[in-house]
Protein backbone atom coordinates (compact mmCIF):
# COMPACT_ATOMS: atom_id res chain seq x y z
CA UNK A 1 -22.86 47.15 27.45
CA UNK A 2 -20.92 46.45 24.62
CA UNK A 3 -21.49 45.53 20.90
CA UNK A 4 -21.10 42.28 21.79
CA UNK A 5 -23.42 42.25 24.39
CA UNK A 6 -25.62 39.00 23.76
CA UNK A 7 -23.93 37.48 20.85
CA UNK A 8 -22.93 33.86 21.05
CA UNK A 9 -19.20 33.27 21.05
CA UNK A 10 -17.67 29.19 20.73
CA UNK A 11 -14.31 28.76 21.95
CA UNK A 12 -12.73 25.03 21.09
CA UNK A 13 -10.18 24.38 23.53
CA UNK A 14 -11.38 27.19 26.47
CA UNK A 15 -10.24 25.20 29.50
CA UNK A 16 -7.03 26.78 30.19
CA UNK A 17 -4.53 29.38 28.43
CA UNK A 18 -4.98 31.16 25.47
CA UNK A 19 -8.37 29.49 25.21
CA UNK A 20 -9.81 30.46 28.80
CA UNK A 21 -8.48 34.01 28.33
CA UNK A 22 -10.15 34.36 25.21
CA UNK A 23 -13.31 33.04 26.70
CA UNK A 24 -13.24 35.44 29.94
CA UNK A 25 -12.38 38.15 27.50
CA UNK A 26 -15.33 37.88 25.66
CA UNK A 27 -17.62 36.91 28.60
CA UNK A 28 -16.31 40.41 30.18
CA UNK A 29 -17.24 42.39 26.51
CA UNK A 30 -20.89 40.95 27.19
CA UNK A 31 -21.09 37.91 25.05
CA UNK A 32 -22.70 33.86 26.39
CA UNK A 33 -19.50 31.97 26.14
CA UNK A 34 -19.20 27.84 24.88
CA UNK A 35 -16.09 26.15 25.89
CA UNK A 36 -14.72 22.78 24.83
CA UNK A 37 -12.39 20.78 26.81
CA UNK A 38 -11.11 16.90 26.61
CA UNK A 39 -9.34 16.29 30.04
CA UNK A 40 -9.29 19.67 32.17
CA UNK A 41 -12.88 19.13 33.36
CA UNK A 42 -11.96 21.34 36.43
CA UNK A 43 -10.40 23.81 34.53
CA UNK A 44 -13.59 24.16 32.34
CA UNK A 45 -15.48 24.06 34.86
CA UNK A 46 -13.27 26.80 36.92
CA UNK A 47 -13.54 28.97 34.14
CA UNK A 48 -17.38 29.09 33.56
CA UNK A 49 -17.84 29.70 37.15
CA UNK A 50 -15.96 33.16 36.56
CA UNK A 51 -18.04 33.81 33.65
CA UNK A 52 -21.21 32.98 35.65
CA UNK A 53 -19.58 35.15 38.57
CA UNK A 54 -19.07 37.82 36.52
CA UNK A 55 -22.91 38.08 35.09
CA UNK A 56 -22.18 36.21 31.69
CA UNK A 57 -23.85 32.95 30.56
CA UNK A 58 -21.42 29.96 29.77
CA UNK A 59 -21.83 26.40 28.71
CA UNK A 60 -18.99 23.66 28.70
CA UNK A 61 -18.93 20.55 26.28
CA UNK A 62 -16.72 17.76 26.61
CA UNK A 63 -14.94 17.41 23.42
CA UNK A 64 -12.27 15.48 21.79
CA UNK A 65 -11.22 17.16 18.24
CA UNK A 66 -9.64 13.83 17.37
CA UNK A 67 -13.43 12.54 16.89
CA UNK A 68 -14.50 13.87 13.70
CA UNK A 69 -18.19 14.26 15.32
CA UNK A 70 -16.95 16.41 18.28
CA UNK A 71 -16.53 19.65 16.63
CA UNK A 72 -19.89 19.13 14.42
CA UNK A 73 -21.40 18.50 17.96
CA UNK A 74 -19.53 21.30 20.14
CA UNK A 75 -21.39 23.63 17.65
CA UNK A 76 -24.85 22.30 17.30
CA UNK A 77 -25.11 22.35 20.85
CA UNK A 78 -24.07 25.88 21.13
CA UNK A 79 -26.73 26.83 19.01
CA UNK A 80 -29.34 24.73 20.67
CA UNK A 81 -28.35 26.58 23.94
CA UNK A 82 -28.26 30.05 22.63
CA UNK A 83 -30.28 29.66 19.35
CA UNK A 84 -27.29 31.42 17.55
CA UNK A 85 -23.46 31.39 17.06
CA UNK A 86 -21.89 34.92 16.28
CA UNK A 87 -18.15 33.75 17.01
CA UNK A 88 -16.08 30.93 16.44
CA UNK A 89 -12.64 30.39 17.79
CA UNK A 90 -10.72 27.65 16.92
CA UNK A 91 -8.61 27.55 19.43
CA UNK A 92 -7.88 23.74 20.56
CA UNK A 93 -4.69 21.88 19.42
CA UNK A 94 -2.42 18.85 19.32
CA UNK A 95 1.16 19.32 19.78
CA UNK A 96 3.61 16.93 19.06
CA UNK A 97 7.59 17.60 19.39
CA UNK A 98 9.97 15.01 17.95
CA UNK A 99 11.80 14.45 14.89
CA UNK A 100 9.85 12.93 11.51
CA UNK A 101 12.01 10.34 11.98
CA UNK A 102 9.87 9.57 15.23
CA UNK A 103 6.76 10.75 14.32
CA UNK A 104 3.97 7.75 14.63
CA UNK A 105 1.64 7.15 12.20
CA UNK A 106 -1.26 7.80 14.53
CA UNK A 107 0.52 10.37 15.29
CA UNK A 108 0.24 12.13 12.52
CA UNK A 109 -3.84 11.17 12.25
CA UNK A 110 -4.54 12.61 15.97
CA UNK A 111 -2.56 16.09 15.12
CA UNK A 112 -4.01 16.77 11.85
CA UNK A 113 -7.75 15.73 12.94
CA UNK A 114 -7.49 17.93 15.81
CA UNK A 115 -5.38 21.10 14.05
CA UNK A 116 -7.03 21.05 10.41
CA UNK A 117 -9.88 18.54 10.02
CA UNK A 118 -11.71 19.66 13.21
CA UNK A 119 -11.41 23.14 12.40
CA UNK A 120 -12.60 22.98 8.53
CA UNK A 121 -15.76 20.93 10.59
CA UNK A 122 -16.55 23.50 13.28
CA UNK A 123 -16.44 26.46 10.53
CA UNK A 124 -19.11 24.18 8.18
CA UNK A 125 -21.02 23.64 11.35
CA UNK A 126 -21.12 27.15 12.61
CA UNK A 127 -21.46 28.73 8.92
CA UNK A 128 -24.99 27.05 9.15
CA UNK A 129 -25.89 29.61 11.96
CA UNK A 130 -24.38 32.71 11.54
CA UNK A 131 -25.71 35.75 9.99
CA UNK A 132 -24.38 38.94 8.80
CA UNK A 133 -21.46 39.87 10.99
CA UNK A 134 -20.50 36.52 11.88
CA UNK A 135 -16.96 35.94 12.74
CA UNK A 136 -14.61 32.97 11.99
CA UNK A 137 -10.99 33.15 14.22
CA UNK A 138 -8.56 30.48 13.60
CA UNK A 139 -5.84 30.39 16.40
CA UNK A 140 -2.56 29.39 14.39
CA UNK A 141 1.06 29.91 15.66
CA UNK A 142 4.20 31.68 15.08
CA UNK A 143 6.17 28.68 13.66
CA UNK A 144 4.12 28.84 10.32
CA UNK A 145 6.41 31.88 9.53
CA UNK A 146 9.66 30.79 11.47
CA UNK A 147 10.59 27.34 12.89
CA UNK A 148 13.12 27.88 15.61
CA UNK A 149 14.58 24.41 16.07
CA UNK A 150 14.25 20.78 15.67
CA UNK A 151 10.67 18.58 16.66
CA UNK A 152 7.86 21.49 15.01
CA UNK A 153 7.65 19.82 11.50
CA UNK A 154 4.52 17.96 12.17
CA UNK A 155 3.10 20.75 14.14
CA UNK A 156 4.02 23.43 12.13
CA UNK A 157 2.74 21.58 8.45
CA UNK A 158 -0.68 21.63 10.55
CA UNK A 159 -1.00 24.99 11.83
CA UNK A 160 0.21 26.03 8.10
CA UNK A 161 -3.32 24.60 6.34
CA UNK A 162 -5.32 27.18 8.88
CA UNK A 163 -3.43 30.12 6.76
CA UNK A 164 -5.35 28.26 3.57
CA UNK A 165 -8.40 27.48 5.18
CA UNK A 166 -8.77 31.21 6.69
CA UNK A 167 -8.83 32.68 3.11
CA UNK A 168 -10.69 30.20 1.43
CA UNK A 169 -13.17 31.20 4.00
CA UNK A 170 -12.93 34.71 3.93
CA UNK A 171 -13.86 34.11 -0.14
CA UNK A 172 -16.67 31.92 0.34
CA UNK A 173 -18.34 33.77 3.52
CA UNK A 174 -17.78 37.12 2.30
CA UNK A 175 -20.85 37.33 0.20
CA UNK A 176 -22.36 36.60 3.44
CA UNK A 177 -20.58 39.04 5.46
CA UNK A 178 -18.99 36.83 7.64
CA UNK A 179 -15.13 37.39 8.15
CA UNK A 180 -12.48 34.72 8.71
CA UNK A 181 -9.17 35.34 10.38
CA UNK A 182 -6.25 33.42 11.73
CA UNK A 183 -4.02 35.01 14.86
CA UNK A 184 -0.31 33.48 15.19
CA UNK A 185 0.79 33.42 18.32
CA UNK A 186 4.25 33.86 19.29
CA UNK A 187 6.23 32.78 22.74
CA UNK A 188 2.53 33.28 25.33
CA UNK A 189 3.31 32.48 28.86
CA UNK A 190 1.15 29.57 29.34
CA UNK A 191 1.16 25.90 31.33
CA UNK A 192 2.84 24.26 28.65
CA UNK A 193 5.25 27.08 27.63
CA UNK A 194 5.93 29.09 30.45
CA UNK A 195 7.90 32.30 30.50
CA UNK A 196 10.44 31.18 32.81
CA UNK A 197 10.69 27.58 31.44
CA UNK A 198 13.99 26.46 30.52
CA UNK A 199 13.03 27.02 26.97
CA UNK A 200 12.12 30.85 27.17
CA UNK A 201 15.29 32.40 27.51
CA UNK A 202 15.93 31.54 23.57
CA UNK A 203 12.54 31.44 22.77
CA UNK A 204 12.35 35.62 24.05
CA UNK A 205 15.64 36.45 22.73
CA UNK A 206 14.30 35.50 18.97
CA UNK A 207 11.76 38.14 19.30
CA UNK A 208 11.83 41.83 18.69
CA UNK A 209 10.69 42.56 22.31
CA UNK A 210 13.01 40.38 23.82
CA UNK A 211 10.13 38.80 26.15
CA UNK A 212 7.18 36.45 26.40
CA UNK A 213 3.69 37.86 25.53
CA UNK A 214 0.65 36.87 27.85
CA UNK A 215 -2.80 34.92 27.24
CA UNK A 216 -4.31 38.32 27.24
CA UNK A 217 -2.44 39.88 24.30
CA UNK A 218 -4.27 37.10 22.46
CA UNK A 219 -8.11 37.41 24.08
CA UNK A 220 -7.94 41.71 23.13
CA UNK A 221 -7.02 40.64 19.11
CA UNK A 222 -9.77 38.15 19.09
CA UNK A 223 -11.86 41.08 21.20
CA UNK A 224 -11.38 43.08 18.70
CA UNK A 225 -11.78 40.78 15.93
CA UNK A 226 -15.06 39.83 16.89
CA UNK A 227 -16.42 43.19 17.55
CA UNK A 228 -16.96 46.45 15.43
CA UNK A 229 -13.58 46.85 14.95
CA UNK A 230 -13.05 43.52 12.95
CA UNK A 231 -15.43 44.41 10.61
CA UNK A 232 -13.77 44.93 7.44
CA UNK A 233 -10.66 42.47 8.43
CA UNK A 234 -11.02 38.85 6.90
CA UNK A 235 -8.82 36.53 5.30
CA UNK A 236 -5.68 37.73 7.36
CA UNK A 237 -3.22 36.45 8.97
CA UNK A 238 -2.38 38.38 12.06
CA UNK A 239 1.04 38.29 13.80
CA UNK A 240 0.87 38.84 17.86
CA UNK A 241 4.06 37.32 18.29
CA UNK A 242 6.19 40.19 19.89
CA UNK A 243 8.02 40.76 17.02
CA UNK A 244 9.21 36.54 16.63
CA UNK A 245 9.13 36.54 12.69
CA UNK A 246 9.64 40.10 11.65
């Protein structure tokens, strides 16, 4: 038993990496976990069979954070499930690399619906059912504080408005003691940036550590966001990036 024993956590995105870490983590401190996916319906589905194996309660929902419905959906359906939300993580993304230059038009739609538009959605939606001690966590990235090389514009200009959004939040849901917080990331060994991808040898060297972090770093700061211990944090913007901007 933990203080988050029973509480409802939502976590966009929760098929694989930082998202299914995230969502085991909090299954394991005792909470029923909601996860969103688009494609990795295995994944997803892989995922809340550990939960269930483990003695949680998890639900997934088919999702696509490009639809502006999705998110508005992912949560009502949470709370019709669980009657509640306690915690939501904003944790899905679009990633594009290339140049402006290249950037489509479309583009440019699908990465800011899914980064910023989706996310400003979900925390309207899930404002409407969370009480005292409800807790907002915006996953951003490391790049918002230091762009390492060429291609991150686009993704780095979206992951920027969650820094915004987080303490706008914190202002307006304070009075209801909810807290809103945003985590950045740095180099996380994960499918699409692995630690010994041809990319990580640079990508370690620019932190203070010298190495990659894992999924998990990430899942024990949203842990302990969302429990007791993230009580009187809100509208901050919390670095677990091994050191990558200081």
């Amino acid at each position: 038993m933990t203080e988050l024993t029973g509480k409802v956590a939502l976590v966009t995105g929760g098929s694989r990496g930082i998202g299914a870490a995230i969502a085991l983590r909090l299954a394991e401190d005792g909470m029923n976990v909601a996860i969103t996916y688009v494609n990795a319906d295995g994944e997803a589905q892989a995922v809340a069979r550990r939960i269930e194996t483990g003695g949680g309660r998890a639900l997934v929902v088919k999702a696509d954070f490009a639809d502006a419905h999705a998110a508005v959906e992912a949560v009502e359906r949470t709370a019709r499930e669980w009657g509640r939300i306690d915690v939501l993580v904003n944790n899905a993304a679009a990633f594009v690399n290339a140049e402006p230059g290249q950037v489509t038009p479309h583009e440019v739609d699908r990465v800011l619906a899914v980064n910023v538009r989706s996310v400003f959605l979900a925390c309207q939606a899930a404002a409407r059912h969370m009480g005292p001690g409800g807790r907002v966590v915006n996953i951003g990235t490391c790049v918002t504080e230091r762009v390492p090389g060429p291609g991150m514009t686009l993704f780095a200009m979206s992951k920027s408005a969650l820094t915004g959004l987080t303490k706008g939040l914190a202002r307006d849901l304070g009075p209801r003691g909810i807290t809103a917080t945003v985590i950045h990331p740095g180099p996380i060994d994960t499918h699409a940036n692995p630690a010994d991808g041809p990319q990580a040898p640079g990508f370690s060297r620019m932190t203070a550590l010298g190495r990659y972090g894992t999924v998990d770093d990430i899942a024990a700061t949203v842990a302990h966001l969302a429990g007791e211990g993230g009580r009187y944090i809100t509208g901050s913007a919390i670095s677990v990036d091994g050191g990558f901007a200081a």
